[in-house]
Protein backbone atom coordinates (compact mmCIF):
# COMPACT_ATOMS: atom_id res chain seq x y z
CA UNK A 1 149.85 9.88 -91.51
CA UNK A 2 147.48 11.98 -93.51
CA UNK A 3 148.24 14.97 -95.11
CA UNK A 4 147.05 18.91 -94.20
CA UNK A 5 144.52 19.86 -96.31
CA UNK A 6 145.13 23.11 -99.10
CA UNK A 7 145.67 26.25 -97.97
CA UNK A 8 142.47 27.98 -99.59
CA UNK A 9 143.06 31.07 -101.70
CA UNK A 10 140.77 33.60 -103.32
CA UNK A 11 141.29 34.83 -106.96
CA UNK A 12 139.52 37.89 -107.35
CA UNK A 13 139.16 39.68 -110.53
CA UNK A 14 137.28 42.99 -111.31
CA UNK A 15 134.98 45.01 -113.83
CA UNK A 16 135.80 43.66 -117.47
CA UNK A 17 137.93 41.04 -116.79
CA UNK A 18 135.32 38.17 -117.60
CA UNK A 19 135.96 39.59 -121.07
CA UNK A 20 139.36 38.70 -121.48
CA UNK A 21 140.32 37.42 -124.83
CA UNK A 22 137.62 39.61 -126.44
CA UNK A 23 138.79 42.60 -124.70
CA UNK A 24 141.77 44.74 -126.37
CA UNK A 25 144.00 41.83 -126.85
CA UNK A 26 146.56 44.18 -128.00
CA UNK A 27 146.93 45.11 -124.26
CA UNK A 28 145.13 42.15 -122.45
CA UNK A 29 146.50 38.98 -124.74
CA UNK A 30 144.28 36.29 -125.83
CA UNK A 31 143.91 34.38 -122.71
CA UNK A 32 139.89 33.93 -121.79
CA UNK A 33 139.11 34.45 -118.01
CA UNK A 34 137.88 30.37 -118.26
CA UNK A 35 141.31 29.90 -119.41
CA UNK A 36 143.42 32.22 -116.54
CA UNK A 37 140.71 30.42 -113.78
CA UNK A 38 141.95 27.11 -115.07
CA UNK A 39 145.99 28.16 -115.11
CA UNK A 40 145.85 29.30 -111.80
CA UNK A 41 143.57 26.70 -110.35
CA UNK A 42 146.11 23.73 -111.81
CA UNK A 43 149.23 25.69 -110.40
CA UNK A 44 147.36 25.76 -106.88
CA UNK A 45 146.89 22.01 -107.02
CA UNK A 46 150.83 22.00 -107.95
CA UNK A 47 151.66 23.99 -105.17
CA UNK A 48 148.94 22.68 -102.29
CA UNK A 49 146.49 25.51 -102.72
CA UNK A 50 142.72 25.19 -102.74
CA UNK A 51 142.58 28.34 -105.65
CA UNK A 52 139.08 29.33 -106.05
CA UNK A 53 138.98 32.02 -109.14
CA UNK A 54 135.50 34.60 -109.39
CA UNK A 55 134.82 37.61 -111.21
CA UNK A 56 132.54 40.23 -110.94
CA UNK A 57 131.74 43.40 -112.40
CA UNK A 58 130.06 44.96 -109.12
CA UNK A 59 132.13 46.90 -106.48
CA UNK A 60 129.84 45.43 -103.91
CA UNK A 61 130.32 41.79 -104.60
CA UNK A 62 134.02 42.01 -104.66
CA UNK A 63 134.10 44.39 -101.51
CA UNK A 64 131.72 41.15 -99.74
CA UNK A 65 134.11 38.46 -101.39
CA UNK A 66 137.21 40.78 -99.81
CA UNK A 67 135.32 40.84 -96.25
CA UNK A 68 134.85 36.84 -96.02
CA UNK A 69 138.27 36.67 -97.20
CA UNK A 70 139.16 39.04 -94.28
CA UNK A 71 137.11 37.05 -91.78
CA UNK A 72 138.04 33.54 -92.30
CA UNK A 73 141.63 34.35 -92.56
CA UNK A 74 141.94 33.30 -97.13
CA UNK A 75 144.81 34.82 -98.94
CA UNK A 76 143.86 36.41 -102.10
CA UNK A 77 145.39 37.69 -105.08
CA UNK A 78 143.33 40.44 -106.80
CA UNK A 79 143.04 42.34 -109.57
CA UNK A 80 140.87 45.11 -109.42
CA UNK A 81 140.83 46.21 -112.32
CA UNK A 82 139.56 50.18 -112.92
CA UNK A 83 138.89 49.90 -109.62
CA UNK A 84 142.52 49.70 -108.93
CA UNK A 85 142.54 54.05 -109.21
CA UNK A 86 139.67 54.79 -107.42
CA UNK A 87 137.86 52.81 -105.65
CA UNK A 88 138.13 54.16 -101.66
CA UNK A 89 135.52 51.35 -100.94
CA UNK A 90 137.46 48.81 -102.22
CA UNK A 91 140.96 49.86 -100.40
CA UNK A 92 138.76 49.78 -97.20
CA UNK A 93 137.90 46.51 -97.72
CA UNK A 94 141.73 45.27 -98.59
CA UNK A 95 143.02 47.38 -95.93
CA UNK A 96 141.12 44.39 -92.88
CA UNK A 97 142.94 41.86 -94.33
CA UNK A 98 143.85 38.97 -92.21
CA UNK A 99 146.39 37.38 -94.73
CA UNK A 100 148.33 38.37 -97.53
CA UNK A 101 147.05 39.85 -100.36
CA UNK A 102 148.50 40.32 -103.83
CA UNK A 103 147.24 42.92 -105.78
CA UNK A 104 148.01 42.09 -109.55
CA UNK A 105 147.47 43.30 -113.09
CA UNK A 106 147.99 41.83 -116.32
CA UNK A 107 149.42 44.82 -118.12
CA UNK A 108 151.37 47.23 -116.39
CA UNK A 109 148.97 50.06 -115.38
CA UNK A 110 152.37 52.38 -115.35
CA UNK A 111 153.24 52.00 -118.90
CA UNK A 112 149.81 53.32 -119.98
CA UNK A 113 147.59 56.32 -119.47
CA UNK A 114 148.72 58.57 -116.94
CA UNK A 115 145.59 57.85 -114.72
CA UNK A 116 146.38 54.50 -114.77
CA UNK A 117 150.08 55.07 -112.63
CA UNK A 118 147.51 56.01 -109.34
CA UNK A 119 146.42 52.54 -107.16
CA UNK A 120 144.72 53.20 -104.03
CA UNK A 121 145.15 49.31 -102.97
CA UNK A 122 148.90 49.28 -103.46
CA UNK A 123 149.58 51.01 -100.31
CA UNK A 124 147.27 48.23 -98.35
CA UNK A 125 148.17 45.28 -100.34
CA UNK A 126 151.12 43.07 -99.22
CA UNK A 127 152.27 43.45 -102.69
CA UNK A 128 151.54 44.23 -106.38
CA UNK A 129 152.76 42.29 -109.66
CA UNK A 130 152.29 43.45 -112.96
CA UNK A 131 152.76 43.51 -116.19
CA UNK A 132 153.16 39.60 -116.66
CA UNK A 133 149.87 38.59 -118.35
CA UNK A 134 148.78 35.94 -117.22
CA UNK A 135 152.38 34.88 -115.29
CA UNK A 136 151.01 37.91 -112.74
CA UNK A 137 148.99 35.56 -111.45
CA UNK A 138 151.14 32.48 -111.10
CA UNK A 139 154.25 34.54 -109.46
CA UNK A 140 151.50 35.40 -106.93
CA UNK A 141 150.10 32.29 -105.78
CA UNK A 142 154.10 31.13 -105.90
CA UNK A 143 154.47 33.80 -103.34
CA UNK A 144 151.64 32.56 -101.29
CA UNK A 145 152.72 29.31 -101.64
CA UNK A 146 156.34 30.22 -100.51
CA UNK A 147 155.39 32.04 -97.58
CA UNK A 148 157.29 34.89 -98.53
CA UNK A 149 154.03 37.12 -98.91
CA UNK A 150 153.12 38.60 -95.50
């Protein structure tokens, strides 16, 4: 009998984060985005998820990436980034999802500068994790994975 094939799931990741490792590793860590694409692509593999990881530094690109998600039905985990506090676009875009999305963030935006405690995806999101480095991203795709993310 053969087997269903991996539930696909988007990893999106905003403005700066391809610069992770280089960027403030005081806040950030070391991690390089190569090296958080390939984490979370082995974990999907581990838990039967197709994980495809992109970044991009343009509001437009992620706000397309967020509408094919919406159309063919993908879960995604994203982190916006500074987009996260105001980007209405954006929220738009994660507010016609079709499946759960996890909005996540590898420092925790509430332990920083006061501008930082505003998301205007939280409230459309299925849920938000952060504060985990890198682990943000691997407790979501375990909730996708588990079904418990809705």
């Amino acid at each position: 009998m053969a087997g269903t094939a991996p539930r696909r799931v988007l990893v999106l990741n905003g403005p700066n984060l391809g610069r992770l490792g280089l960027r403030e590793p005081g806040i950030y860590g070391t991690t390089t985005h190569a090296e958080l694409a390939d984490g979370c692509v082995r974990l999907g593999k581990e838990l039967d998820l197709d994980v495809e990881v992109r970044q991009s530094d343009a509001e437009a690109e992620l706000i397309g990436w967020l509408h094919e998600a919406a159309d063919q039905e993908i879960p995604v985990v994203l982190n916006p980034a500074a987009f996260t506090h105001y980007s209405y676009a954006l929220r738009d875009a994660v507010a016609q999802r079709t499946a759960p999305l996890i909005e996540v963030h590898i420092s925790n935006p509430h332990a920083r500068e006061d501008f930082r405690s505003v998301s205007v995806i939280s409230a459309v999101a299925t849920g938000t994790i952060a504060g985990f480095g890198p682990l943000s991203y691997h407790l979501a795709l375990r909730a996708l994975a588990a079904g418990t993310a809705r």
